[in-house]
Protein backbone atom coordinates (compact mmCIF):
# COMPACT_ATOMS: atom_id res chain seq x y z
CA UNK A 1 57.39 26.12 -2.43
CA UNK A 2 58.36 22.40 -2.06
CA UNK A 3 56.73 19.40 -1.90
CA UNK A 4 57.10 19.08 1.73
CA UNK A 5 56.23 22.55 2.68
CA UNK A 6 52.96 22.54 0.50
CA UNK A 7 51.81 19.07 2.33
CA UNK A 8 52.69 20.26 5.89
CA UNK A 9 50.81 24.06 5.10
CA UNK A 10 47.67 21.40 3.61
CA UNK A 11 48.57 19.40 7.05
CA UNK A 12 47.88 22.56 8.81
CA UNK A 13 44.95 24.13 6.91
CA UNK A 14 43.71 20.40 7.72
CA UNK A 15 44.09 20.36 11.72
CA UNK A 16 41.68 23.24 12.10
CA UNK A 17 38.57 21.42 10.16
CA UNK A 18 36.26 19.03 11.93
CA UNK A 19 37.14 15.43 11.74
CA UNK A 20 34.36 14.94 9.02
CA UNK A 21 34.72 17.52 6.87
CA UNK A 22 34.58 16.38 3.25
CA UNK A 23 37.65 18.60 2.63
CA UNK A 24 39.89 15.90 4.50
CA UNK A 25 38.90 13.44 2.17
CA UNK A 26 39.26 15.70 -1.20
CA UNK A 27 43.12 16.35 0.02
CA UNK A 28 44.16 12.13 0.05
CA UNK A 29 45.26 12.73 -3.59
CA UNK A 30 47.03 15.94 -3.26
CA UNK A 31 48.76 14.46 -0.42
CA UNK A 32 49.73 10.82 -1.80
CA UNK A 33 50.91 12.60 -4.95
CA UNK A 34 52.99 15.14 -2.69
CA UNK A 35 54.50 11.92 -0.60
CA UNK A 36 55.30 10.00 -3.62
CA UNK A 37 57.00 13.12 -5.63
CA UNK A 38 59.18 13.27 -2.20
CA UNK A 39 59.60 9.47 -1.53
CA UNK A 40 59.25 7.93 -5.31
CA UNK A 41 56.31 5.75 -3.81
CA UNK A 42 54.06 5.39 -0.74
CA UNK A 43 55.08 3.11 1.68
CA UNK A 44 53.59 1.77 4.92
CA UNK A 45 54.56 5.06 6.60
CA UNK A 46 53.26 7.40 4.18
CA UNK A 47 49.78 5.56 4.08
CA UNK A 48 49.70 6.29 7.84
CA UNK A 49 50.76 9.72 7.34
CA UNK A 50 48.24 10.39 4.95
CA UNK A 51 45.53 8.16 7.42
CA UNK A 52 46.56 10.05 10.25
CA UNK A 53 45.88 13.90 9.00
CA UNK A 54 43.00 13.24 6.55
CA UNK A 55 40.91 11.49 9.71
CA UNK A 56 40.95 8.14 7.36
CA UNK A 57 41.61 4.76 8.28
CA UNK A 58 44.93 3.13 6.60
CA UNK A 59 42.49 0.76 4.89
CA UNK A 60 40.47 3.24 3.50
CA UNK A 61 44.31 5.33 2.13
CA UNK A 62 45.20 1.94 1.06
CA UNK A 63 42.19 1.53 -0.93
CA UNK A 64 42.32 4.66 -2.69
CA UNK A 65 46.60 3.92 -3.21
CA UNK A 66 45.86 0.41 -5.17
CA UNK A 67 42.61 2.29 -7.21
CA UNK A 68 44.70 5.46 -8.73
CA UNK A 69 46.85 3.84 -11.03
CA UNK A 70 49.43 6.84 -11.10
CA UNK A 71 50.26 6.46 -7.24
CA UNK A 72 52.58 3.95 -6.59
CA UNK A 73 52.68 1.46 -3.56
CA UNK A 74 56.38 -0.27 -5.01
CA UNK A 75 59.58 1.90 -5.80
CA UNK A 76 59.53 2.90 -9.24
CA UNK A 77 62.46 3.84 -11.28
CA UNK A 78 63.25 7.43 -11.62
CA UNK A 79 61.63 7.22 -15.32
CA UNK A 80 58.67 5.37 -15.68
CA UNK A 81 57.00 4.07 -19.11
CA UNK A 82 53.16 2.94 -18.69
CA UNK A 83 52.22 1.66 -22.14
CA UNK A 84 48.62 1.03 -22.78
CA UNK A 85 47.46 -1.93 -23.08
CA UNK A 86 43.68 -1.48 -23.85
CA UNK A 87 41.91 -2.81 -26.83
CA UNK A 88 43.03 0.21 -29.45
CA UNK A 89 46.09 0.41 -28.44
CA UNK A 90 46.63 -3.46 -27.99
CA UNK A 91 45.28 -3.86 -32.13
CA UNK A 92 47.65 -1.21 -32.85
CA UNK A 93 50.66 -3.07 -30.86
CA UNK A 94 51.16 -2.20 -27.63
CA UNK A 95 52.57 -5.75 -27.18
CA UNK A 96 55.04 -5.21 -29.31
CA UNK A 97 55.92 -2.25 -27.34
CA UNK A 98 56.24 -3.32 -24.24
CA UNK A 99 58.26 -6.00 -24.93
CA UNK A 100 60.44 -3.96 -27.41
CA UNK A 101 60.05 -1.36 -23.90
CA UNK A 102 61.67 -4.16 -21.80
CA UNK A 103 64.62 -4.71 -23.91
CA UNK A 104 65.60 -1.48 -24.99
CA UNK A 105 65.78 -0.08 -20.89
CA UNK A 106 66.89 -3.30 -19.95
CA UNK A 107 64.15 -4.01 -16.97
CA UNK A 108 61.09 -6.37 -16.78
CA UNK A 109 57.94 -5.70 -16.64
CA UNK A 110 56.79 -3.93 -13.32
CA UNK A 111 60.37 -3.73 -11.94
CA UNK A 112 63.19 -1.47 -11.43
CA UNK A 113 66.28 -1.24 -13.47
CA UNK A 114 69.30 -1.64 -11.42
CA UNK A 115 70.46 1.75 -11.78
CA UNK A 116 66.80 2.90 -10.54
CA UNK A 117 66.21 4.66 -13.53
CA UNK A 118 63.44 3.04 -15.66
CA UNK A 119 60.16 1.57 -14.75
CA UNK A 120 58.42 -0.08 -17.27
CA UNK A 121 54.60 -1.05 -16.99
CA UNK A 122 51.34 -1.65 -18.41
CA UNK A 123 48.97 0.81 -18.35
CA UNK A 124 45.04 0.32 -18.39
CA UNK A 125 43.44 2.57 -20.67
CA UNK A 126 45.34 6.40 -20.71
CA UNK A 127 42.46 7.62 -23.37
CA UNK A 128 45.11 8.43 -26.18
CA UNK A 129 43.21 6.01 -28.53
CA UNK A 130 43.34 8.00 -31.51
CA UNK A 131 47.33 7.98 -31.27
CA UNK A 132 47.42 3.79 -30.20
CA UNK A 133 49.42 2.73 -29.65
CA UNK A 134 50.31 5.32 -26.84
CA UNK A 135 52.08 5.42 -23.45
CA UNK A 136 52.99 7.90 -20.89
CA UNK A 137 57.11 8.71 -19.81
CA UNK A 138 56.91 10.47 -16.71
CA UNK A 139 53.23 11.56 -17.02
CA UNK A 140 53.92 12.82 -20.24
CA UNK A 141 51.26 11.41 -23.67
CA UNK A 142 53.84 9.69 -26.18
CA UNK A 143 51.00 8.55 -29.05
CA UNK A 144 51.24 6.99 -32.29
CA UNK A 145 54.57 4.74 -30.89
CA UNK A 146 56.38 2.26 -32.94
CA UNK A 147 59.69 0.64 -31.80
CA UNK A 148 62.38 2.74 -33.40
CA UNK A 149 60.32 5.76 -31.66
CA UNK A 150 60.27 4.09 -28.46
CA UNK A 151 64.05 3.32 -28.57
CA UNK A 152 65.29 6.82 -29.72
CA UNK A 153 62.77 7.99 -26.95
CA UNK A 154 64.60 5.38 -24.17
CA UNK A 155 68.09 6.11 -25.59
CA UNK A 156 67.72 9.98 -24.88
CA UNK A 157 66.94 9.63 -21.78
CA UNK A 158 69.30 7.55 -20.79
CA UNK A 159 71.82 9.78 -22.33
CA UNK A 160 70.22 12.67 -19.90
CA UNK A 161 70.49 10.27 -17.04
């Protein structure tokens, strides 16, 4: 099964509770997740969608959106690199990183390369301290980073892309 067909067979399993069943509220992840691995990102119309057959309000999607750090409200590239940027991994130089990040895939901070393929962005805490300085590349742990491991690491994949 797809995306799509597991959110619209959650849609439907939804329309048959009561408007205040907790389960609507437990399936906002699931279904943000599902939108954004169709989509890339949520936009205004996902949020709705996601409002509209959990029972929420589009403040209260909106909310959750902006708190999960893994659901994205902007288009993101097609790879995306969250370094961390808490205290460990900031001793251990995640500043270094990042900025090594921006110049070896070519994109600033929080945008998208032209191509779409790489994201690059600073990542709160992803509890990898004992490999800092660590990131994630597409929701994958990358620990115990330096900059000639973080270009081989960009250089492959842009090799795949």
């Amino acid at each position: 099964m797809n995306d799509e067909s597991n959110r619209q067979a959650l849609q439907e399993d939804l329309a048959q509770l009561p408007a205040t069943d907790p389960q609507r509220r437990a399936a906002i992840v699931p279904m943000m997740q599902s939108l954004q691995a169709e989509r890339g990102y949520l936009d205004d119309k996902s949020i709705k969608e996601v409002a509209q057959v959990t029972g929420l309000s589009t403040t209260e999607v909106e909310e959750l959106a902006t708190f999960y750090s893994l659901i994205y409200r902007y288009p993101a590239g097609r790879h995306v690199l969250r370094v961390c940027d808490s205290l460990c991994c900031g001793l251990r130089g995640a500043d270094r990183l990042l900025q090594a990040a921006e110049k070896y895939s070519g994109v600033s901070l929080g945008k998208v390369s032209p191509d779409g393929a790489f994201s690059v962005l600073p990542s709160i805490c992803l509890g990898l301290c004992d490999q800092a300085p660590a990131a994630l590349l597409d929701g994958e742990a990358v620990g115990s980073l330096d900059e000639a491991a973080l270009q081989a690491l960009l250089q492959r994949l842009q090799q795949e892309d």
